[in-house]
Protein backbone atom coordinates (compact mmCIF):
# COMPACT_ATOMS: atom_id res chain seq x y z
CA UNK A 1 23.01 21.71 -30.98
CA UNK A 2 24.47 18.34 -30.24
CA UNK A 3 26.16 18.33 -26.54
CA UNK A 4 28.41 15.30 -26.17
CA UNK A 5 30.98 14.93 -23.41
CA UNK A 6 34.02 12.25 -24.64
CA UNK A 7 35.67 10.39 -21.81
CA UNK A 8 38.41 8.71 -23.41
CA UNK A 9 41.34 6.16 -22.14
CA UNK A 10 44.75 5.73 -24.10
CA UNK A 11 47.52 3.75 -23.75
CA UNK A 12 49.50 6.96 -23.02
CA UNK A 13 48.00 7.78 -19.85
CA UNK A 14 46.27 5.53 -17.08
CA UNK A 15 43.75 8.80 -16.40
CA UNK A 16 40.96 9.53 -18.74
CA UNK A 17 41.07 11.94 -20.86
CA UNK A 18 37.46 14.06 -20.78
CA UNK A 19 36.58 16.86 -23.54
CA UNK A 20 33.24 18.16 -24.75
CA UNK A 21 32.28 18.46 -28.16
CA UNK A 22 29.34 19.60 -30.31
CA UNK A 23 30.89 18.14 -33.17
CA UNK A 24 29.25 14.81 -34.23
CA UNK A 25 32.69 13.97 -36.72
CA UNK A 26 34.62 14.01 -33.89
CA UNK A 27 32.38 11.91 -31.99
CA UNK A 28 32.42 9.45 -34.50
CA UNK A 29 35.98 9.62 -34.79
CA UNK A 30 36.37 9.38 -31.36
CA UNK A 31 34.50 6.10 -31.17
CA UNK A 32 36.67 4.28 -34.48
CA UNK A 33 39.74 4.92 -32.87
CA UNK A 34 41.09 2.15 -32.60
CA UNK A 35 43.82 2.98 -29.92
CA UNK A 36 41.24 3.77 -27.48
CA UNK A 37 38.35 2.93 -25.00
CA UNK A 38 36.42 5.51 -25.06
CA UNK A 39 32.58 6.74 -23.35
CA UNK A 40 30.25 9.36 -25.30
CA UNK A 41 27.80 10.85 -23.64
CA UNK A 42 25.10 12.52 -25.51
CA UNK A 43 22.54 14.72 -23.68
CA UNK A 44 19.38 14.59 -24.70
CA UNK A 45 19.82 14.19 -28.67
CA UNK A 46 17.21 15.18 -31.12
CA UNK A 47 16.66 12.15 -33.48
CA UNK A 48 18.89 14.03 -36.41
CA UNK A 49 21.36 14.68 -34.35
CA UNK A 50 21.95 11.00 -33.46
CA UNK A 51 21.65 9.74 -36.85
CA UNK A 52 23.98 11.94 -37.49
CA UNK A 53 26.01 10.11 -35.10
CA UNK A 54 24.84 6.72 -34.78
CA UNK A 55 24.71 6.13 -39.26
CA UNK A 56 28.04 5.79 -39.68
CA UNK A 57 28.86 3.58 -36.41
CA UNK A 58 26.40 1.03 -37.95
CA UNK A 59 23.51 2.01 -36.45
CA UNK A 60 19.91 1.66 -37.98
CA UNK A 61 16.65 3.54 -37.28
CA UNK A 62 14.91 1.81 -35.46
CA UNK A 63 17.78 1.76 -32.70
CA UNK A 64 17.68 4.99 -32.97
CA UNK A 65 14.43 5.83 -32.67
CA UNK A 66 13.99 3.45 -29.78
CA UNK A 67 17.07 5.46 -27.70
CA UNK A 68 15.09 8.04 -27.74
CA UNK A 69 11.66 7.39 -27.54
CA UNK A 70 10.06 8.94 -24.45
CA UNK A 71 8.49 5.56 -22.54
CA UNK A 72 10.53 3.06 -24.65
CA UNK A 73 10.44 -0.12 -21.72
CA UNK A 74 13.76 -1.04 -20.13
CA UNK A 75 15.81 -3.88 -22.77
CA UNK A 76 18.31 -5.08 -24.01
CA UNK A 77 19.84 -6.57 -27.44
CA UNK A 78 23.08 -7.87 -28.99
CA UNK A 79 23.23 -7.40 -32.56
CA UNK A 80 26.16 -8.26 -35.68
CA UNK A 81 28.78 -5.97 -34.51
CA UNK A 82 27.24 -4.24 -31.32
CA UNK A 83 25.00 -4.09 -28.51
CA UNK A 84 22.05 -1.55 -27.39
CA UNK A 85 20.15 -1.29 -24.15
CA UNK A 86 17.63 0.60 -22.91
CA UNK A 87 17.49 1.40 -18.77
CA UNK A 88 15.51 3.76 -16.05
CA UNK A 89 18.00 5.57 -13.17
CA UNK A 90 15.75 6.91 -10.66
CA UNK A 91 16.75 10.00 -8.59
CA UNK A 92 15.23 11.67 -5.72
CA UNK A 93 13.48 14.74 -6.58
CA UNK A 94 15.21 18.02 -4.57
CA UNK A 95 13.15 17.89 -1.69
CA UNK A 96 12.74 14.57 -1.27
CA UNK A 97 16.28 14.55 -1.59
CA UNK A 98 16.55 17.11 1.24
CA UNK A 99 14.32 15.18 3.27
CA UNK A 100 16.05 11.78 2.91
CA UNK A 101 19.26 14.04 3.61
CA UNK A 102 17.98 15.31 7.10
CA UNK A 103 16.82 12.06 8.01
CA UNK A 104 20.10 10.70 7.58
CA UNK A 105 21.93 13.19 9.46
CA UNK A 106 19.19 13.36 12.36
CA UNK A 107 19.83 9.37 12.80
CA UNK A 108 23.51 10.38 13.05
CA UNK A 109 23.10 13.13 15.38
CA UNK A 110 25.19 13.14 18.91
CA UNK A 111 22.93 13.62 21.84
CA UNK A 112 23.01 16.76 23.80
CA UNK A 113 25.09 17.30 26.74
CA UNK A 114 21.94 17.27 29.56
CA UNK A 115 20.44 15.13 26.85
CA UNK A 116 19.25 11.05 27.39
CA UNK A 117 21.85 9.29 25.31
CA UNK A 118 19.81 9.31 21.66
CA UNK A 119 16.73 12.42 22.74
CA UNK A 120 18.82 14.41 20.40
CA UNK A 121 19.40 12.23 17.30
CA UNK A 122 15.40 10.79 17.85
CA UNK A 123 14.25 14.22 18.12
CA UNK A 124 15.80 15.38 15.20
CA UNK A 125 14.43 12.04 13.17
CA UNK A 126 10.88 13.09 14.61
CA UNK A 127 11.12 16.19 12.60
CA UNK A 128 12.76 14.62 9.12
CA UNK A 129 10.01 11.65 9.00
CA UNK A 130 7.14 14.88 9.94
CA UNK A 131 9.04 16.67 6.95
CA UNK A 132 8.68 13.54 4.43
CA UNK A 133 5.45 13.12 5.01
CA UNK A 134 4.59 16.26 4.34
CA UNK A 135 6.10 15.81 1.27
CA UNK A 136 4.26 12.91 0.68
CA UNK A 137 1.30 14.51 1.24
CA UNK A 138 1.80 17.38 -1.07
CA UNK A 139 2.36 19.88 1.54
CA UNK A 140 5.62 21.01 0.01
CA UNK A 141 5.60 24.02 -2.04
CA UNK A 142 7.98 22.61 -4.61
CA UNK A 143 5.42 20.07 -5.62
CA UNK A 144 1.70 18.72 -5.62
CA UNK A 145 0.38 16.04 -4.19
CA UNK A 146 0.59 13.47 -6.82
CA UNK A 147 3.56 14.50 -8.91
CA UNK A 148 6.26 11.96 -8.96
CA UNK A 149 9.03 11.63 -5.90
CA UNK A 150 11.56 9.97 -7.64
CA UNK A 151 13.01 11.34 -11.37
CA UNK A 152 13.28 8.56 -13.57
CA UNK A 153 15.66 9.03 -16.53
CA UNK A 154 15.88 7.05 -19.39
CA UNK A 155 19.59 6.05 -20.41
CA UNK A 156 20.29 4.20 -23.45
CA UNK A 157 23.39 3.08 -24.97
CA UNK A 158 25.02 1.41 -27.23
CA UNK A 159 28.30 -1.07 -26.55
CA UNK A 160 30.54 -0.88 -29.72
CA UNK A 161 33.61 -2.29 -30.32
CA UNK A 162 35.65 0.95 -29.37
CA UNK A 163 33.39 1.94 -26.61
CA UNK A 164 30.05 3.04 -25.15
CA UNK A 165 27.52 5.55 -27.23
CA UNK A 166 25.28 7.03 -24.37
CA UNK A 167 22.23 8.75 -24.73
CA UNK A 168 20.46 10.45 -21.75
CA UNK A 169 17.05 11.97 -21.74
CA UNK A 170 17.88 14.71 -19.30
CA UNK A 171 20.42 15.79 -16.49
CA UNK A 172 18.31 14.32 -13.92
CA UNK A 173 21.29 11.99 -14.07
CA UNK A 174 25.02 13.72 -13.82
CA UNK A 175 27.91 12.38 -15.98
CA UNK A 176 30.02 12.91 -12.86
CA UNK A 177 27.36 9.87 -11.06
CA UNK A 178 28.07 7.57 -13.96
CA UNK A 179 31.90 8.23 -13.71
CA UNK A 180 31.53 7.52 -9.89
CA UNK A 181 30.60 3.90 -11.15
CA UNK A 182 34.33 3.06 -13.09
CA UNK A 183 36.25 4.03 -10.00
CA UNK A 184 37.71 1.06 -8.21
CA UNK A 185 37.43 -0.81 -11.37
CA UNK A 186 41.33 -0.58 -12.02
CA UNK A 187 42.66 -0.60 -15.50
CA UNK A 188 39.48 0.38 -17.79
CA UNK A 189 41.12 -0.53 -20.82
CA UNK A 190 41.53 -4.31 -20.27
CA UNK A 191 37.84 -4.53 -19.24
CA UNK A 192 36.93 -2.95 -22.19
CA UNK A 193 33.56 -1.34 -23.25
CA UNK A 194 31.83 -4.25 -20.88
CA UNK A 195 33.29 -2.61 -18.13
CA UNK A 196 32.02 0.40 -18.60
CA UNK A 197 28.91 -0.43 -18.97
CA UNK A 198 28.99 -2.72 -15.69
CA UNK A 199 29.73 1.03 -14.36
CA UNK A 200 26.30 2.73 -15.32
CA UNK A 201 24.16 -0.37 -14.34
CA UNK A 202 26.10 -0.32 -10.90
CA UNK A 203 25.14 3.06 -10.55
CA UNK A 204 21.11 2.76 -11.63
CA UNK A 205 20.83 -0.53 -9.40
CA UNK A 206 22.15 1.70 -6.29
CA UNK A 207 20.00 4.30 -7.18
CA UNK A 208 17.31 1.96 -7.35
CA UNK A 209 18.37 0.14 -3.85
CA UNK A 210 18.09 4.11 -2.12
CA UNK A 211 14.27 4.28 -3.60
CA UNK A 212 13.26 1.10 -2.32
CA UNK A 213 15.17 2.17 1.06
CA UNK A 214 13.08 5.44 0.86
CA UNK A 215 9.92 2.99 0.53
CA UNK A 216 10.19 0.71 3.13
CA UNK A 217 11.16 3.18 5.56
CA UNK A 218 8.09 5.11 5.15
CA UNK A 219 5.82 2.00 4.81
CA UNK A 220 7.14 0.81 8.43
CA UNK A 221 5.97 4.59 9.39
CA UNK A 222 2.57 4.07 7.71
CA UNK A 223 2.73 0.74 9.26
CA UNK A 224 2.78 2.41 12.90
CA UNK A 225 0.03 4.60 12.04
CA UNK A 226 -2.62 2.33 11.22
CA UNK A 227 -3.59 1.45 14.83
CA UNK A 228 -3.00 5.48 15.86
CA UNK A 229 -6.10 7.01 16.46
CA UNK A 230 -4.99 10.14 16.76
CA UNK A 231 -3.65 10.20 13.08
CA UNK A 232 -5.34 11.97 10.57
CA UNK A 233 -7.30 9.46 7.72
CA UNK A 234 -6.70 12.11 5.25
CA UNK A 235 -2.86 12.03 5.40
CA UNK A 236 -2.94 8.85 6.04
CA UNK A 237 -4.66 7.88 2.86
CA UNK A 238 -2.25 10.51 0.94
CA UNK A 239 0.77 8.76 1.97
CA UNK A 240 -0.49 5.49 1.35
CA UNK A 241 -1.37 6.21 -2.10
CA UNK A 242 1.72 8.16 -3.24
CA UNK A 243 3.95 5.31 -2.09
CA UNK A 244 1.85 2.80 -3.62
CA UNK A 245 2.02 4.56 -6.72
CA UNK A 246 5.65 5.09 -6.26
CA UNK A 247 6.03 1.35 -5.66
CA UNK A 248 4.67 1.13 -9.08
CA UNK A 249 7.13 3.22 -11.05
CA UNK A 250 10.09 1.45 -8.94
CA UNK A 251 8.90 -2.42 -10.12
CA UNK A 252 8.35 -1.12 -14.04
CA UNK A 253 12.20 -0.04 -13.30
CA UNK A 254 13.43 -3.13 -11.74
CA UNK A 255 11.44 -5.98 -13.28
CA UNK A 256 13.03 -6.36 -16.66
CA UNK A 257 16.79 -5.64 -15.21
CA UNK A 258 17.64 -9.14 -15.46
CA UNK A 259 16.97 -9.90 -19.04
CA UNK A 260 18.92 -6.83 -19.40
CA UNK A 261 21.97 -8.13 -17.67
CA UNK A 262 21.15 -11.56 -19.69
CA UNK A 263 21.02 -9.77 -23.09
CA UNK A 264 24.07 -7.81 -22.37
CA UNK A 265 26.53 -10.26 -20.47
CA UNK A 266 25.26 -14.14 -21.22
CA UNK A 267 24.47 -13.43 -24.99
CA UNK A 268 28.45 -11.43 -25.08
CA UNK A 269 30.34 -11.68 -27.90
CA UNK A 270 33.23 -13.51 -27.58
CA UNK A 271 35.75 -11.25 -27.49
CA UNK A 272 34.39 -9.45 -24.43
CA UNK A 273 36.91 -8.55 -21.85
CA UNK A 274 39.44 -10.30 -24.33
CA UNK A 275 42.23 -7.21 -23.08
CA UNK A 276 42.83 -9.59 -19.82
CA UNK A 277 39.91 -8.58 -17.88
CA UNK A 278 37.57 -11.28 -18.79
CA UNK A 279 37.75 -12.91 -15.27
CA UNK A 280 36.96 -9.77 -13.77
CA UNK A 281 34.27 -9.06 -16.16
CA UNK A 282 32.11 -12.48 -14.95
CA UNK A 283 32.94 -11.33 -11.22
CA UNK A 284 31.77 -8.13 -11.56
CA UNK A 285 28.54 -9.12 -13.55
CA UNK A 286 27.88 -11.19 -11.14
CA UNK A 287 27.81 -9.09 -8.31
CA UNK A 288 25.62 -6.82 -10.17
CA UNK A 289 22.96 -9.46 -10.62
CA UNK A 290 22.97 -10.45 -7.17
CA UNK A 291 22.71 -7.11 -6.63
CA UNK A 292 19.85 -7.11 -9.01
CA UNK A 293 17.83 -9.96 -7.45
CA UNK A 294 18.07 -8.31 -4.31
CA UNK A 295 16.49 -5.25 -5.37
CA UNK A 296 13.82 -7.16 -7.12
CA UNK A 297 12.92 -9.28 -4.36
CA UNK A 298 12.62 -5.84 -2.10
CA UNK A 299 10.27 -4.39 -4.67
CA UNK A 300 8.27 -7.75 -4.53
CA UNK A 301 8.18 -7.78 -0.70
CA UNK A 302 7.15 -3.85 -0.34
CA UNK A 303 4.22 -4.54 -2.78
CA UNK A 304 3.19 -7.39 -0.22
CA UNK A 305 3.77 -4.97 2.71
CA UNK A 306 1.93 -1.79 0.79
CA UNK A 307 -1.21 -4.33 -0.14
CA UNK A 308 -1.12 -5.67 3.62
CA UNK A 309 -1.32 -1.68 4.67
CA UNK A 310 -4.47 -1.32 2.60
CA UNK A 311 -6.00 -4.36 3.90
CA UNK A 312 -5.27 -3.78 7.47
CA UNK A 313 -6.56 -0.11 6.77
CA UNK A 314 -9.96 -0.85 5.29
CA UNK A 315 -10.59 -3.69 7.78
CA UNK A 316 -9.94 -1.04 10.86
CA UNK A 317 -12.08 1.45 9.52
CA UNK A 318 -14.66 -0.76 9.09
CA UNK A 319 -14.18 -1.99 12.61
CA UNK A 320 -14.36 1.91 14.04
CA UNK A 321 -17.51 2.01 11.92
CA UNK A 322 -18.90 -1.44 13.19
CA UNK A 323 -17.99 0.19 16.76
CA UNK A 324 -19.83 3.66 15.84
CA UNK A 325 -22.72 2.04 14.66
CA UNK A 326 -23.23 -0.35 18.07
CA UNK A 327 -22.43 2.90 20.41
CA UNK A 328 -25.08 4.72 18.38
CA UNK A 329 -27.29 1.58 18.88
CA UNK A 330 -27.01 1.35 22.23
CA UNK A 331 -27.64 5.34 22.80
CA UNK A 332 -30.85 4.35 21.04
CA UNK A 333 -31.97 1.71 23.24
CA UNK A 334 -30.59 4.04 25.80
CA UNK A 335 -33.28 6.39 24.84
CA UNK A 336 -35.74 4.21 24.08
CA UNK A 337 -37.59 3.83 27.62
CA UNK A 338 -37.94 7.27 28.17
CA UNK A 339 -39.37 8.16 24.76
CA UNK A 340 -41.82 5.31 25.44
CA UNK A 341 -42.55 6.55 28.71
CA UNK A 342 -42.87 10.54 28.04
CA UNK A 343 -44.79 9.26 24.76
CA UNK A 344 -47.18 7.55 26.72
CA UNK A 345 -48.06 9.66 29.67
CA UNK A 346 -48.34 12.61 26.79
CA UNK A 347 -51.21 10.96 25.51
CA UNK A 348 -53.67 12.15 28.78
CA UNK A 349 -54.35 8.87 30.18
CA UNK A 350 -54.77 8.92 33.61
CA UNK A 351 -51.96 7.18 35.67
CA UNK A 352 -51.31 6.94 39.53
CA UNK A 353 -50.04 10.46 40.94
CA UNK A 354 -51.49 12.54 38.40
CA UNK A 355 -51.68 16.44 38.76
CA UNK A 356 -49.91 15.93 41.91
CA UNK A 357 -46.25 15.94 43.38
CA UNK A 358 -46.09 12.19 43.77
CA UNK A 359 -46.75 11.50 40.07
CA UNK A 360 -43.88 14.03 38.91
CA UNK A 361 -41.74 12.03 40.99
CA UNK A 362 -42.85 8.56 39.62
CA UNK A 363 -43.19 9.70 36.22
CA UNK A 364 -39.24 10.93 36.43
CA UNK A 365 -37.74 7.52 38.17
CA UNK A 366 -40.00 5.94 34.90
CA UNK A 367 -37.43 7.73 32.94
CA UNK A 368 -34.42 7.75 34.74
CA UNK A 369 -33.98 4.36 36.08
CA UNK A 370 -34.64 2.23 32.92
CA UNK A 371 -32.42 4.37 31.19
CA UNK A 372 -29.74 4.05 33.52
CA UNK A 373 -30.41 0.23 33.86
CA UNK A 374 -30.33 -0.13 30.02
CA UNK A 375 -26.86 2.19 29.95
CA UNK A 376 -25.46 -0.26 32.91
CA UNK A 377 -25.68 -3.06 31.50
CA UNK A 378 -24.62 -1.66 27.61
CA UNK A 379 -21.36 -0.36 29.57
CA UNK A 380 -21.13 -3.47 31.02
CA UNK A 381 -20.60 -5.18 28.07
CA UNK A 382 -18.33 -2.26 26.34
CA UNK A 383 -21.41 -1.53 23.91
CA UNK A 384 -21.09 2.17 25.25
């Protein structure tokens, strides 16, 4: 059954009007009005269902089919009457959510009262970075090691002359999030459908900025780490690898972004923004693709930073083995003398002290003091 939700704006009230329908007449009907600006949202369609919507708003099947196609890439097209784009919004999954949440607060925490001025709040940030990387090691029971950290949801839409036809994949990402994008934006009817639209990328690109937040401040842990000792190569190597492959995801999200915005805003028809709001319009899309170039340069700089930790990593632990192999080399040496020596008196030769006190007594400085001599001088030069 279709589930649409129809935010609509008339020129009798300055507050949207919002009503849910599973009625694809009224949808339609909804979006020819021509007294208002309205948003559809359409949860996770089947492909009749939005041909049942999208046929008689113009809309052929191959549009279609590509709103809803399960790893369709991120684009972006103008066409005769009416634009289409396809976009990722990435949302934490619940516990990494709850972990990012703790960390937050713990970095906002007051100190104590018989507290140093920040024990409390860095204690309390000890424990939410110890509780993300657990989850980044799998150690969560709401997930495996491996499964993704970040939701991404494919939103596609289509800009048409009365409004916005959008078509989400799942509920990953709320209707009340995009909606959180068109406040502050004023009058939504002289910005037009343009506007609106400038809403939901606002809202993916911030959702993207939090991920590559999340990234980078669990690279500079990873980054601290490396020269620890004491930390465990396992979970080391766990964490390294999820964000790296999270990294991954987050690029194929942000990458094509700005021929997005360029499809969608520099290829506009003319008439875009023609209610009044056409100054706004350029201000606001070009904020977002500031916005935009800042995320993508993040993305670009964390894949530097994650390839750096692997580097640094590889050439460390071949250093500790370098250093493992030398101590082990000079134990040998170490032991050398006094295999040579107990080797050679075993083989009954006679030598000075035999069967008597005075030879067990040469026989054991033979052993000891070369061995000693040899460890000395090894220590000496931090070989052991």
């Amino acid at each position: 059954m279709l589930s649409a939700r129809i935010t609509a704006w008339t020129s009798a009230s300055r507050d949207p009007e919002v009503r849910e329908t599973d009625d694809p007449e009224a949808v339609v009907a909804a979006l020819m009005d021509p007294d208002s600006l309205v948003w559809v949202d359409l949860l996770a369609p089947t492909a009749s269902e939005l041909t049942e919507v999208g046929a008689p708003l113009g809309l052929n099947a191959l549009e279609i089919e590509d709103a809803i196609a399960p790893r369709e890439r991120p684009k972006a097209a103008q066409h005769e009457d009416h634009a289409s784009f396809v976009v990722y919004a990435l949302t934490p999954r619940s516990d990494v959510a709850r972990a990012i949440e703790v960390d937050e607060r713990a970095r906002r925490a007051p100190a104590g009262p018989d507290a140093a001025p920040d024990a409390a709040g860095a204690a309390a940030a000890d424990a939410a970075d110890a509780l993300l990387d657990r989850v980044l090691e799998g150690q969560e029971a709401e997930a495996s090691f491996g499964d993704a950290l970040f939701a991404h949801t494919r939103v596609s839409g289509f800009v048409l002359p009365g409004g916005v036809l959008a078509v989400r994949a799942d509920d990953a990402l709320t209707p009340d999030a995009v909606e959180a994008g068109w406040r502050g934006l004023g009058d939504a009817r002289r910005l037009g459908p343009y506007g609106l639209v400038h809403g939901l990328l606002d809202v993916v690109v911030d959702g993207l900025f939090d991920a590559a937040q999340f990234l980078d401040d669990r690279l500079e842990d990873l980054e601290e780490d490396l020269f620890d000792r004491s930390a465990h190569l396992e979970g080391f190597q766990r964490r390294a690898y999820a964000l790296r492959k999270e990294l991954v995801a987050l690029r194929r999200a942000v990458l094509p972004l700005r021929d997005v915005h360029s499809a969608l805003w520099r290829r506009r028809p003319e008439d875009a923004g023609a209610g009044g709001g056409a100054a706004r319009l350029d201000a606001l899309y070009a904020d977002l693709l500031d916005h935009i170039l800042r995320v993508t340069e993040w993305t670009e700089s964390l894949r530097d930073m994650i390839a750096t930790v692997f580097e640094t990593h590889l050439s460390l632990q071949d250093q500790r083995l370098n250093e493992v192999m030398r101590r082990l080399a000079g134990w040998a040496a170490v032991v050398s003398v006094p295999t040579l020596a107990t080797g050679w008196f075993g083989m009954n030769v006679p030598y000075p002290g035999q069967s008597s006190p005075l030879g067990l007594v040469l026989a054991v400085l033979t052993v000891v003091v070369p061995a000693a001599t040899i460890w000395w001088a090894l220590r000496r030069r931090g070989w052991l």
